[in-house]
C-alpha atoms as a PDB file:
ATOM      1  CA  UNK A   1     -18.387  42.854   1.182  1.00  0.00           C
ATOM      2  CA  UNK A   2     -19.504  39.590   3.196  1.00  0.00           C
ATOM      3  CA  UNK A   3     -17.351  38.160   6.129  1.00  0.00           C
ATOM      4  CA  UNK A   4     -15.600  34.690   5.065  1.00  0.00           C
ATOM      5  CA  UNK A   5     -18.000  31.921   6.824  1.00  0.00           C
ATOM      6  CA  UNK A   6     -16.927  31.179  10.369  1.00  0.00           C
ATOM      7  CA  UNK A   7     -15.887  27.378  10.481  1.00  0.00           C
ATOM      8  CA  UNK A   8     -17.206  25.648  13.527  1.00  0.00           C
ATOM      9  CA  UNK A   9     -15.217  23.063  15.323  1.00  0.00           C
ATOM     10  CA  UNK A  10     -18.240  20.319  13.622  1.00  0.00           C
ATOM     11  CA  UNK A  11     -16.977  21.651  10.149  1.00  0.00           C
ATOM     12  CA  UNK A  12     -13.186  20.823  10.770  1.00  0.00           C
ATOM     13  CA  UNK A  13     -14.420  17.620  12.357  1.00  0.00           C
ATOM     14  CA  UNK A  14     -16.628  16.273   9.393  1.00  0.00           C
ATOM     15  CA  UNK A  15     -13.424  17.531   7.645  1.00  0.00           C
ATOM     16  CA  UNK A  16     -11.130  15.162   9.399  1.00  0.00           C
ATOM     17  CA  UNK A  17     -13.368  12.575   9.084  1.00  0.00           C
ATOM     18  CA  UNK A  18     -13.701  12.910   5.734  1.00  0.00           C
ATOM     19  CA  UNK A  19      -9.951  13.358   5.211  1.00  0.00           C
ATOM     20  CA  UNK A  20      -8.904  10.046   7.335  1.00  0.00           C
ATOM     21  CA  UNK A  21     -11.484   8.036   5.364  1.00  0.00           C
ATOM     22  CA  UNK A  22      -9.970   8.805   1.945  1.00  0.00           C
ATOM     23  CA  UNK A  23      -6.727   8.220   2.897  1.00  0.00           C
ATOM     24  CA  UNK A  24      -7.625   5.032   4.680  1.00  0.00           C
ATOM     25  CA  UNK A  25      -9.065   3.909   1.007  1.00  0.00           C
ATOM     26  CA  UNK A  26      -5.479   4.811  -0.583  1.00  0.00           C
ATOM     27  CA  UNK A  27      -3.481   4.048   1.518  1.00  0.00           C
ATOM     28  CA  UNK A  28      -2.102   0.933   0.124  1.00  0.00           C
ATOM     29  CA  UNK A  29      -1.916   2.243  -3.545  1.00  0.00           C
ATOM     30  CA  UNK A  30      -0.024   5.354  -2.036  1.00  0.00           C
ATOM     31  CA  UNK A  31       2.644   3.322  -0.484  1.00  0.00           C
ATOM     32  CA  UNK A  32       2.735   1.131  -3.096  1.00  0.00           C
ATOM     33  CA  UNK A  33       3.299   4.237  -5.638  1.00  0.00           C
ATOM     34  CA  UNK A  34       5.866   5.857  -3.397  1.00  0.00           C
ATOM     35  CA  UNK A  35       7.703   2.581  -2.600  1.00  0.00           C
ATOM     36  CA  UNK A  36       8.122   2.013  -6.758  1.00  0.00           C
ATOM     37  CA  UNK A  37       9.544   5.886  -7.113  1.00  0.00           C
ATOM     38  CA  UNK A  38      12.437   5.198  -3.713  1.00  0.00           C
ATOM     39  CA  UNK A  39      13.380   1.877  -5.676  1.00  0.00           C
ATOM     40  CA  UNK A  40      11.889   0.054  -2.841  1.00  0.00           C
ATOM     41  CA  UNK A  41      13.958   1.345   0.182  1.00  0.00           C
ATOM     42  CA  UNK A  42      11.962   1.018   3.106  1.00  0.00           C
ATOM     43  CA  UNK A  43      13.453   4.165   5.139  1.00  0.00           C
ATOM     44  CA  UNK A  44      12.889   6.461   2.526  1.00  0.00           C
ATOM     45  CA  UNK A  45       9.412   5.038   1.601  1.00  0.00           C
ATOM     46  CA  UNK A  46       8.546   5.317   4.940  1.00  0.00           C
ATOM     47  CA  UNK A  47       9.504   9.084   5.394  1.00  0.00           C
ATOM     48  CA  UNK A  48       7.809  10.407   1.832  1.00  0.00           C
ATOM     49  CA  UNK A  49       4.502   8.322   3.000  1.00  0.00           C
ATOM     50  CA  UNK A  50       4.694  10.450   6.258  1.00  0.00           C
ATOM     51  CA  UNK A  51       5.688  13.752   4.559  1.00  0.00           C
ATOM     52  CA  UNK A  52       2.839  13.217   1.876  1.00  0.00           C
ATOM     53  CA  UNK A  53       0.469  12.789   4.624  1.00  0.00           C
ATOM     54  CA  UNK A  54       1.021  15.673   6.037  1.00  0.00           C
ATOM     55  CA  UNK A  55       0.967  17.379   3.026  1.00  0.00           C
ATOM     56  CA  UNK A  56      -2.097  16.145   2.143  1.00  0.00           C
ATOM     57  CA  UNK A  57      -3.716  17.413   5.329  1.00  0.00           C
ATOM     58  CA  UNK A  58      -2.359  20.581   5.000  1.00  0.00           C
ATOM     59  CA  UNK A  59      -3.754  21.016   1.287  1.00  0.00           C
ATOM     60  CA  UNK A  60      -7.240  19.623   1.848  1.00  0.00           C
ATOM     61  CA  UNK A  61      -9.189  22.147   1.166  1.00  0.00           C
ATOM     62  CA  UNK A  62      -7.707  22.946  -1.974  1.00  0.00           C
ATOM     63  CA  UNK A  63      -8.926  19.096  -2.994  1.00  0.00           C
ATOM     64  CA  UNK A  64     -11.426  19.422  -5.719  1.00  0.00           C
ATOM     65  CA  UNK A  65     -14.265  17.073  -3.693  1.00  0.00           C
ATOM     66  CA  UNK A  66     -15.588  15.817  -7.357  1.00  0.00           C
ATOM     67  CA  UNK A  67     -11.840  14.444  -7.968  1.00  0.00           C
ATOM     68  CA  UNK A  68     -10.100  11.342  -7.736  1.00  0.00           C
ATOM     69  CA  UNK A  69      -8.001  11.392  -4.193  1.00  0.00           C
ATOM     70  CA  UNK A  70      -5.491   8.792  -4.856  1.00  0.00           C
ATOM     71  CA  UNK A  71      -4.466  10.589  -8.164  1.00  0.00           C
ATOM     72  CA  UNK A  72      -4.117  13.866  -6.523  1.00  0.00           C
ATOM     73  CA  UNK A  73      -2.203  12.381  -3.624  1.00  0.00           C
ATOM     74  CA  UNK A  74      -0.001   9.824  -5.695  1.00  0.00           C
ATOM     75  CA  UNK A  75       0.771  13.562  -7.483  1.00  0.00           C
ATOM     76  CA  UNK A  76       1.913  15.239  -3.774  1.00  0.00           C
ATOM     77  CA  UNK A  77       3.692  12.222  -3.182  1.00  0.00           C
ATOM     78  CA  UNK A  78       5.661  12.611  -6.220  1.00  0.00           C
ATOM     79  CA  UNK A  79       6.706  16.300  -5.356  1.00  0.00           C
ATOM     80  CA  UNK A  80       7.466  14.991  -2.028  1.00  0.00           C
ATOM     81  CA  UNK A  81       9.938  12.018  -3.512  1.00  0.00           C
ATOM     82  CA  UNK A  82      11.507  14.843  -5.678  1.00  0.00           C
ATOM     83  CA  UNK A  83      12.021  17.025  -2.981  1.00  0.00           C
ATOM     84  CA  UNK A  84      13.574  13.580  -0.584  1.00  0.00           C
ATOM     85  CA  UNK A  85      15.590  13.042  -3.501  1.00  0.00           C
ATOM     86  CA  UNK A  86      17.182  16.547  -3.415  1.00  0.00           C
ATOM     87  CA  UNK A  87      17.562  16.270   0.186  1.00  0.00           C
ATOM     88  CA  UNK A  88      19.387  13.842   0.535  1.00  0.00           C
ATOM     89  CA  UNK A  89      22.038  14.777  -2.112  1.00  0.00           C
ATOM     90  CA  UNK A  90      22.388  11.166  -2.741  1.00  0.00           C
ATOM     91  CA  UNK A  91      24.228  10.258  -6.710  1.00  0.00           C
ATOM     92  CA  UNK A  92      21.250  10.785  -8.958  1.00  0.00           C
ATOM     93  CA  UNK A  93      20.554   7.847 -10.917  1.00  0.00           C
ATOM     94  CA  UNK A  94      17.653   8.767 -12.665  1.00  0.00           C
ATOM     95  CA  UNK A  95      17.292  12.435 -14.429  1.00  0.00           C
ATOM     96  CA  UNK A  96      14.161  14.006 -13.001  1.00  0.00           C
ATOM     97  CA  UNK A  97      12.416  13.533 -16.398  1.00  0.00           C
ATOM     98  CA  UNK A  98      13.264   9.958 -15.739  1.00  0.00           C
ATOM     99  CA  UNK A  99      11.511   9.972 -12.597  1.00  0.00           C
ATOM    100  CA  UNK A 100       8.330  11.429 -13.661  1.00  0.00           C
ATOM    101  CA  UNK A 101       8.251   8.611 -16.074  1.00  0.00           C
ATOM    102  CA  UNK A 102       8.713   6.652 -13.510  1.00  0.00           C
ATOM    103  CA  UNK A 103       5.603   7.975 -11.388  1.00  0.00           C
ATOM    104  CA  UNK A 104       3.375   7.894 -14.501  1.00  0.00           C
ATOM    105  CA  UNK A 105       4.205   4.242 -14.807  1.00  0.00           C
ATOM    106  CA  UNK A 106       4.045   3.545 -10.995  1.00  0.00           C
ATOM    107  CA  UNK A 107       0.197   4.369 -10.797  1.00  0.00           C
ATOM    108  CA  UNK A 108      -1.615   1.531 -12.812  1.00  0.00           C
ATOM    109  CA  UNK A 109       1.228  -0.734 -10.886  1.00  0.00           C
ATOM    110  CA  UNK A 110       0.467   0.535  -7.492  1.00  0.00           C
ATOM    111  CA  UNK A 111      -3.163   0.066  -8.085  1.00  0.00           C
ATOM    112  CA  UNK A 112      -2.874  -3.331  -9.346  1.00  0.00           C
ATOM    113  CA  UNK A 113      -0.896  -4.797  -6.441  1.00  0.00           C
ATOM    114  CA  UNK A 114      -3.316  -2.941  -3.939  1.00  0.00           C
ATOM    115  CA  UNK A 115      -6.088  -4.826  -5.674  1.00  0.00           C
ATOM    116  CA  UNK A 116      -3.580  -8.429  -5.328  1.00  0.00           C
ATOM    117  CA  UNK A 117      -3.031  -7.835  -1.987  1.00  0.00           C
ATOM    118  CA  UNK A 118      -7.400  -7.503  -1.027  1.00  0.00           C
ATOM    119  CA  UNK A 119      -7.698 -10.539  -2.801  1.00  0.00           C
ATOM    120  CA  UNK A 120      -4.723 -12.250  -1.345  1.00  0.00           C
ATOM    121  CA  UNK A 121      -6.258 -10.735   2.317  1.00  0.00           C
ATOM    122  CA  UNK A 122     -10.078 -12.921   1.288  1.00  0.00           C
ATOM    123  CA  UNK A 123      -8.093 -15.928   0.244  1.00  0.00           C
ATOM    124  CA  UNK A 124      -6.557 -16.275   3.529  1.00  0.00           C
ATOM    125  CA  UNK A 125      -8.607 -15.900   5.312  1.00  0.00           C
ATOM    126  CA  UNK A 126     -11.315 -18.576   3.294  1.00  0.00           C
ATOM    127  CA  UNK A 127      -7.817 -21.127   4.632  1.00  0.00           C
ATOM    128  CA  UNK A 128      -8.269 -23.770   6.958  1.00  0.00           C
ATOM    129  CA  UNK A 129      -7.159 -22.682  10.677  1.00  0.00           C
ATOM    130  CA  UNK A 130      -4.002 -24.958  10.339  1.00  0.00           C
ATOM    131  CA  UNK A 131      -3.011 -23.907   6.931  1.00  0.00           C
ATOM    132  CA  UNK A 132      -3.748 -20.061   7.839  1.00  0.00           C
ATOM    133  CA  UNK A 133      -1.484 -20.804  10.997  1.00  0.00           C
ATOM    134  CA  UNK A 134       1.361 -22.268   9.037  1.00  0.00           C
ATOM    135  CA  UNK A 135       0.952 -18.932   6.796  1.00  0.00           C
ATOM    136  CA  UNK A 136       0.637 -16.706   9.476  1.00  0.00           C
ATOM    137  CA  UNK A 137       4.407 -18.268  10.883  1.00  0.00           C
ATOM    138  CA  UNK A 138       6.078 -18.206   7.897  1.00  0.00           C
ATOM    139  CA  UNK A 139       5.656 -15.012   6.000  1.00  0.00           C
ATOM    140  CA  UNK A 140       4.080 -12.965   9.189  1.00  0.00           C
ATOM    141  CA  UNK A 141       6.593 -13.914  12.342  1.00  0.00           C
ATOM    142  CA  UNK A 142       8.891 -15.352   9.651  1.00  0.00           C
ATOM    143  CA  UNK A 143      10.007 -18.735  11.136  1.00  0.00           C
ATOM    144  CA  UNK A 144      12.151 -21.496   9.207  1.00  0.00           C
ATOM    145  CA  UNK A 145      10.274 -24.149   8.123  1.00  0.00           C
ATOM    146  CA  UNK A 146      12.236 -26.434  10.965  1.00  0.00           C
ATOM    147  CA  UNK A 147      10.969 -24.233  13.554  1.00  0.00           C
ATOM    148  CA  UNK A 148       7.029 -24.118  11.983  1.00  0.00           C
ATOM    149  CA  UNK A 149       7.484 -28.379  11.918  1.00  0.00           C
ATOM    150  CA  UNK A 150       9.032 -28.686  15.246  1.00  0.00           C
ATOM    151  CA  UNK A 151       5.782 -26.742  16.796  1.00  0.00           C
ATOM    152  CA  UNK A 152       2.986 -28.916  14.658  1.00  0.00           C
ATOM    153  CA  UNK A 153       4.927 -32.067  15.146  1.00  0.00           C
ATOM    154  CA  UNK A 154       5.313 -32.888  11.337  1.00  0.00           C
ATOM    155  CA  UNK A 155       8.246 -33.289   9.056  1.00  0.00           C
ATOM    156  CA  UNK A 156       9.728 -30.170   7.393  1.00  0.00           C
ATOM    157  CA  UNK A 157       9.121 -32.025   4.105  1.00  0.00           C
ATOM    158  CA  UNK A 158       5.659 -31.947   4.980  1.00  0.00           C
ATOM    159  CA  UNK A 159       5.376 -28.253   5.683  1.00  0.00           C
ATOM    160  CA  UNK A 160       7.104 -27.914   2.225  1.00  0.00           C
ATOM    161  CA  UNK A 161       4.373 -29.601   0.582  1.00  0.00           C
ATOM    162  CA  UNK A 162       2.059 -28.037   2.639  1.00  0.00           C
ATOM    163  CA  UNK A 163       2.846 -24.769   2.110  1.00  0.00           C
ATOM    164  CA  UNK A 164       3.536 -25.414  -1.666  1.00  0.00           C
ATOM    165  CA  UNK A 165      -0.328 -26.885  -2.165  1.00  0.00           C
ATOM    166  CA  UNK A 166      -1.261 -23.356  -0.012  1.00  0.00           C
ATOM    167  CA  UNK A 167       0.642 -20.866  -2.239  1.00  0.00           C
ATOM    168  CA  UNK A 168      -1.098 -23.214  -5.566  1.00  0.00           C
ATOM    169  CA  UNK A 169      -4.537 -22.321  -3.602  1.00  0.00           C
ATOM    170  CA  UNK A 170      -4.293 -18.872  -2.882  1.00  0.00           C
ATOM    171  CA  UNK A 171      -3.024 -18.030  -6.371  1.00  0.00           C
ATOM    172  CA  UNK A 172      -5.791 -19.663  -7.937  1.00  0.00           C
ATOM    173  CA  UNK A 173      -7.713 -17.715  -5.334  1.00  0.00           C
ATOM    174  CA  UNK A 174      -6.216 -14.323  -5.747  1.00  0.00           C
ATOM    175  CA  UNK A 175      -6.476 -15.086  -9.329  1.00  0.00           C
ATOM    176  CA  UNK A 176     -10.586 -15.697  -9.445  1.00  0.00           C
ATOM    177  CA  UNK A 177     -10.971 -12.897  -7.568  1.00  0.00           C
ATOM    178  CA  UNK A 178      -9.237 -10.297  -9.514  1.00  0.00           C
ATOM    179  CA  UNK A 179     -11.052 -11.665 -12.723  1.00  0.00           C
ATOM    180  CA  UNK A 180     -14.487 -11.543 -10.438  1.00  0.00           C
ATOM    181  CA  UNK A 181     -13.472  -8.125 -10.356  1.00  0.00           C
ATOM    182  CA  UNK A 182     -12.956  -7.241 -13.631  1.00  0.00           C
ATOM    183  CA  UNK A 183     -16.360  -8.561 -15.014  1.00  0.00           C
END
């Protein structure tokens, strides 16, 4: 009988290094999945994305390397939801059959909008500096359009239209790029 193979501090680095870039790749999809199966509560989204993590660094070795990683972890973060859901004792609205139907439904989803939100991430940044600043204070730091107006000296029908003609251009944008994609 051989002795199991000693692993060497380089072996659990190259290990964590692999492990942080995979997740890094997912991680958008994975929140995106988990935030579909807690009906979009932030808290609890929040706490299953942590969990999974975890989870998934705990199981890592028992990753098949030749697999897909986002499917295996969308799949921990489903036992993970399941087992938030029981914890918290909350009124079930769903039946846990309804759930995994859910999940199975939640992938393609969760993988579509990370793919929206790259291409929305391009297109802004392709905007002109004042139309990416006018962005950046509205949806980012979440000003009124009164306040965003008052600080580029314009009217706040003008930051209407502006912003209107932005949102037309970046979902042209976003669009092009996802079909880009496809082909």
């Amino acid at each position: 009988m051989t002795a199991p193979p000693k692993v060497t501090a380089v072996d659990t680095q190259k290990s964590q290094d692999e492990f942080v870039s995979l997740l890094a790749s997912i991680t958008t999809q994975l929140m995106s999945y988990i935030r579909i199966l807690t009906f979009n509560n932030r808290e609890d989204t929040e706490e299953v994305f942590q969990r999974t993590c975890l989870i998934l660094w705990q199981k890592f070795d028992q990753y098949d390397q030749n697999g897909n990683f986002g499917g295996w972890a969308c799949r921990m973060a489903y036992y993970e939801v399941l087992k938030h859901r029981d914890a918290r004792r909350k009124i079930k609205l769903l039946s846990d059959s309804a759930i995994e139907s859910l999940a199975d439904a939640a992938m393609p989803i969760a993988e579509q909008w990370s793919h929206r939100r790259h291409a929305l991430s391009d297109c802004v940044e392709t905007l002109e500096t004042e139309q990416a600043e006018i962005i950046k204070q509205r949806y980012f730091e979440g000003k009124k359009v009164k306040e965003i107006a008052q600080g580029h000296a314009r009217s706040t029908h003008s930051i209407y239209r502006e912003l209107s003609r932005v949102h037309g251009m970046l979902m042209r944008c976003v669009e092009l790029r996802l079909q880009e994609g496809l082909s």
